[in-house]
Protein backbone atom coordinates (compact mmCIF):
# COMPACT_ATOMS: atom_id res chain seq x y z
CA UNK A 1 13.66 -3.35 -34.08
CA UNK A 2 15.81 -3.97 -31.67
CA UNK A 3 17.84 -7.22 -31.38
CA UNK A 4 17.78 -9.60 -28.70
CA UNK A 5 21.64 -9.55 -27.27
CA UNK A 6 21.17 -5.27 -27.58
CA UNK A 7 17.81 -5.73 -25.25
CA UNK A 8 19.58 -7.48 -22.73
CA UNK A 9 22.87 -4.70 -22.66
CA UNK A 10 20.20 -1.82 -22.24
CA UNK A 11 18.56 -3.93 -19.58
CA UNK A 12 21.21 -4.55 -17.53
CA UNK A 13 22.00 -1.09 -17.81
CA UNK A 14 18.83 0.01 -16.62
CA UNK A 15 19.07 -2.59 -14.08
CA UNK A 16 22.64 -1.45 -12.96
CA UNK A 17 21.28 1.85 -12.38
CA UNK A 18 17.89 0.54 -10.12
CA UNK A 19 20.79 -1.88 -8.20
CA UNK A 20 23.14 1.00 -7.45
CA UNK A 21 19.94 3.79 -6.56
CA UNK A 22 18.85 0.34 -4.76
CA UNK A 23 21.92 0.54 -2.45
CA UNK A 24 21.56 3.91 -2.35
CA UNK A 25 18.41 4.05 -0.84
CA UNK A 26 18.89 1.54 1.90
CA UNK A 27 21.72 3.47 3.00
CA UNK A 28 18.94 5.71 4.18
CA UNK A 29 17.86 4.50 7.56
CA UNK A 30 14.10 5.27 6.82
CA UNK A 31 14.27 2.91 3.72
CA UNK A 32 16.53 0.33 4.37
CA UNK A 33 13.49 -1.89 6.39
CA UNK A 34 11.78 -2.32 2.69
CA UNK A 35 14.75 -3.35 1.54
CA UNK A 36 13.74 -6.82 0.13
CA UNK A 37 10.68 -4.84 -1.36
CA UNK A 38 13.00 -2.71 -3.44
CA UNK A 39 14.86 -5.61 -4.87
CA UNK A 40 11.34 -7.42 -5.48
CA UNK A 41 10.60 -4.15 -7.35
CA UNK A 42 13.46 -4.07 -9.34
CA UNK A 43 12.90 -8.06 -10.38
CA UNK A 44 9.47 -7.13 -10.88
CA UNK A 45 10.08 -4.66 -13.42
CA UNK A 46 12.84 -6.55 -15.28
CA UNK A 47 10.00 -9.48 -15.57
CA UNK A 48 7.32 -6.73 -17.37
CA UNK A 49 10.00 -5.68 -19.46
CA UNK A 50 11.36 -9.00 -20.90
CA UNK A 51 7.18 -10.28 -21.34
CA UNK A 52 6.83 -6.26 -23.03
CA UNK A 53 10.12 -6.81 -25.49
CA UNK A 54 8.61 -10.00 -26.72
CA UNK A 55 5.05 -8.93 -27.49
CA UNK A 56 6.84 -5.68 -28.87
CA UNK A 57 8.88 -8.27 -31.60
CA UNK A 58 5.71 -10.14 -32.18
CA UNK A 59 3.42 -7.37 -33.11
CA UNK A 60 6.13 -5.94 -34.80
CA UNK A 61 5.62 -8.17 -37.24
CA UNK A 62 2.22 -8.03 -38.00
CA UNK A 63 1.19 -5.47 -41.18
CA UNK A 64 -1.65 -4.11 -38.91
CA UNK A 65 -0.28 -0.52 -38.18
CA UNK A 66 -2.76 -0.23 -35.71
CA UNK A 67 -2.10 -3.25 -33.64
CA UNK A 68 1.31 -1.96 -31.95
CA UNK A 69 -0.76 1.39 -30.64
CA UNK A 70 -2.95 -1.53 -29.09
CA UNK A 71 -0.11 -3.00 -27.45
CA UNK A 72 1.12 0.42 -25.99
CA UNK A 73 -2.23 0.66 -24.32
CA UNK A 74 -2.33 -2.78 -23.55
CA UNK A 75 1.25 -2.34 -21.89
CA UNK A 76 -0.18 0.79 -19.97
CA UNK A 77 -3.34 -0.64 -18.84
CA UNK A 78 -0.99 -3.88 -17.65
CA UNK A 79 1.75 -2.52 -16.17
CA UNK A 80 -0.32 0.02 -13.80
CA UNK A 81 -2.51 -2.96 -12.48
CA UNK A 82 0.48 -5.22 -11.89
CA UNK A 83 1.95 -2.09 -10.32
CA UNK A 84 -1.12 -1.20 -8.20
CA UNK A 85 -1.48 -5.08 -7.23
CA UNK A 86 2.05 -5.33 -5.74
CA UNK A 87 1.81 -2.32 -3.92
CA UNK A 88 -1.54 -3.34 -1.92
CA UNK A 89 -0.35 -7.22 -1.32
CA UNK A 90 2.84 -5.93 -0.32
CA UNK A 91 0.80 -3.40 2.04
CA UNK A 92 -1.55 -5.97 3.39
CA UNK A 93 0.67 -8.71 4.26
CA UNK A 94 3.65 -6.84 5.18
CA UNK A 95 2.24 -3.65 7.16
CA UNK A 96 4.64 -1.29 6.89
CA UNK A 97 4.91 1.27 9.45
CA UNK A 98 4.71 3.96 6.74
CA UNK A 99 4.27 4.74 3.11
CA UNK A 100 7.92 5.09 2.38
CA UNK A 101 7.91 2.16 0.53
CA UNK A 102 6.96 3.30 -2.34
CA UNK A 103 9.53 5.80 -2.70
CA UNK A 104 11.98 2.93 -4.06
CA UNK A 105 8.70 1.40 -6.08
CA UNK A 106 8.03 4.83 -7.97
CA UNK A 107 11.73 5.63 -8.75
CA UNK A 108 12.32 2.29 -10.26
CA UNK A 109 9.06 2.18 -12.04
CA UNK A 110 10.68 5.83 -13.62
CA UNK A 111 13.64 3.79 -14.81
CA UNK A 112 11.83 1.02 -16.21
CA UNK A 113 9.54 3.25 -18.47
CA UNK A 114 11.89 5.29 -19.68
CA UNK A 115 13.93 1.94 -20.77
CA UNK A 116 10.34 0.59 -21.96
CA UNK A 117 9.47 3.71 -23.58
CA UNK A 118 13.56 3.20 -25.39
CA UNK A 119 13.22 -0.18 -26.34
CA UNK A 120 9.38 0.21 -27.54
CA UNK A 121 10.38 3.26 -30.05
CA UNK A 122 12.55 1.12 -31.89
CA UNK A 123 9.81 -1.24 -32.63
CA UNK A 124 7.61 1.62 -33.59
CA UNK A 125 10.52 2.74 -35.88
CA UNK A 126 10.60 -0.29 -37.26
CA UNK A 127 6.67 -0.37 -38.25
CA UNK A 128 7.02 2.90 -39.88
CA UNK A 129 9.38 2.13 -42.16
């Protein structure tokens, strides 16, 4: 597994990364009106993945093999609603002039599995040996 102190380096790593491609993008002229969206985004993600480390320690735990593959769907299943969800209240109440907001949205959602997917495969690790 992965200790707590170590989860926190690789996720302000990750998070460095969505900042600076956060700037980046805003730069653009096109993006930079869903600017406070991206940044919501990027805190959005960070939440899911802190709630996601800690059920990852606690069923890592367990001695039912079969309860961390229920977690990985569970995180799935979770993470696409929550997704989903933001991106139509953020649609209905803000009414953005296009669908370029989601350009940020998916790119950072990219970073934040692949850190997920990083931090999740050292519990996994863990419940195979």
């Amino acid at each position: 597994a992965m200790p707590f102190k170590k989860f926190l380096l690789y996720l302000t790593l990750f998070s460095g990364l969505a900042l600076i491609l956060h700037f980046l993008l805003i730069l653009n002229s096109t993006l930079a009106v869903y600017a406070a969206f991206s940044y919501l985004s990027i805190v959005f993600f960070i939440g899911l993945s802190v709630i996601f480390y800690y059920l990852g320690q606690i069923v890592s735990r367990s001695k039912n093999l079969y309860l961390f593959n229920g977690l990985v769907a569970f995180i799935v299943i979770t993470k696409m609603t929550f997704c989903t969800l933001l991106i139509i209240v953020y649609f209905k109440k803000m009414h953005p002039p296009d669908k370029f907001f989601v350009v940020p949205f998916f790119l950072y959602y990219i970073i934040y599995t692949i850190f997920e997917l990083f931090f999740m495969s050292k519990f996994a690790h863990k419940k195979i040996n």
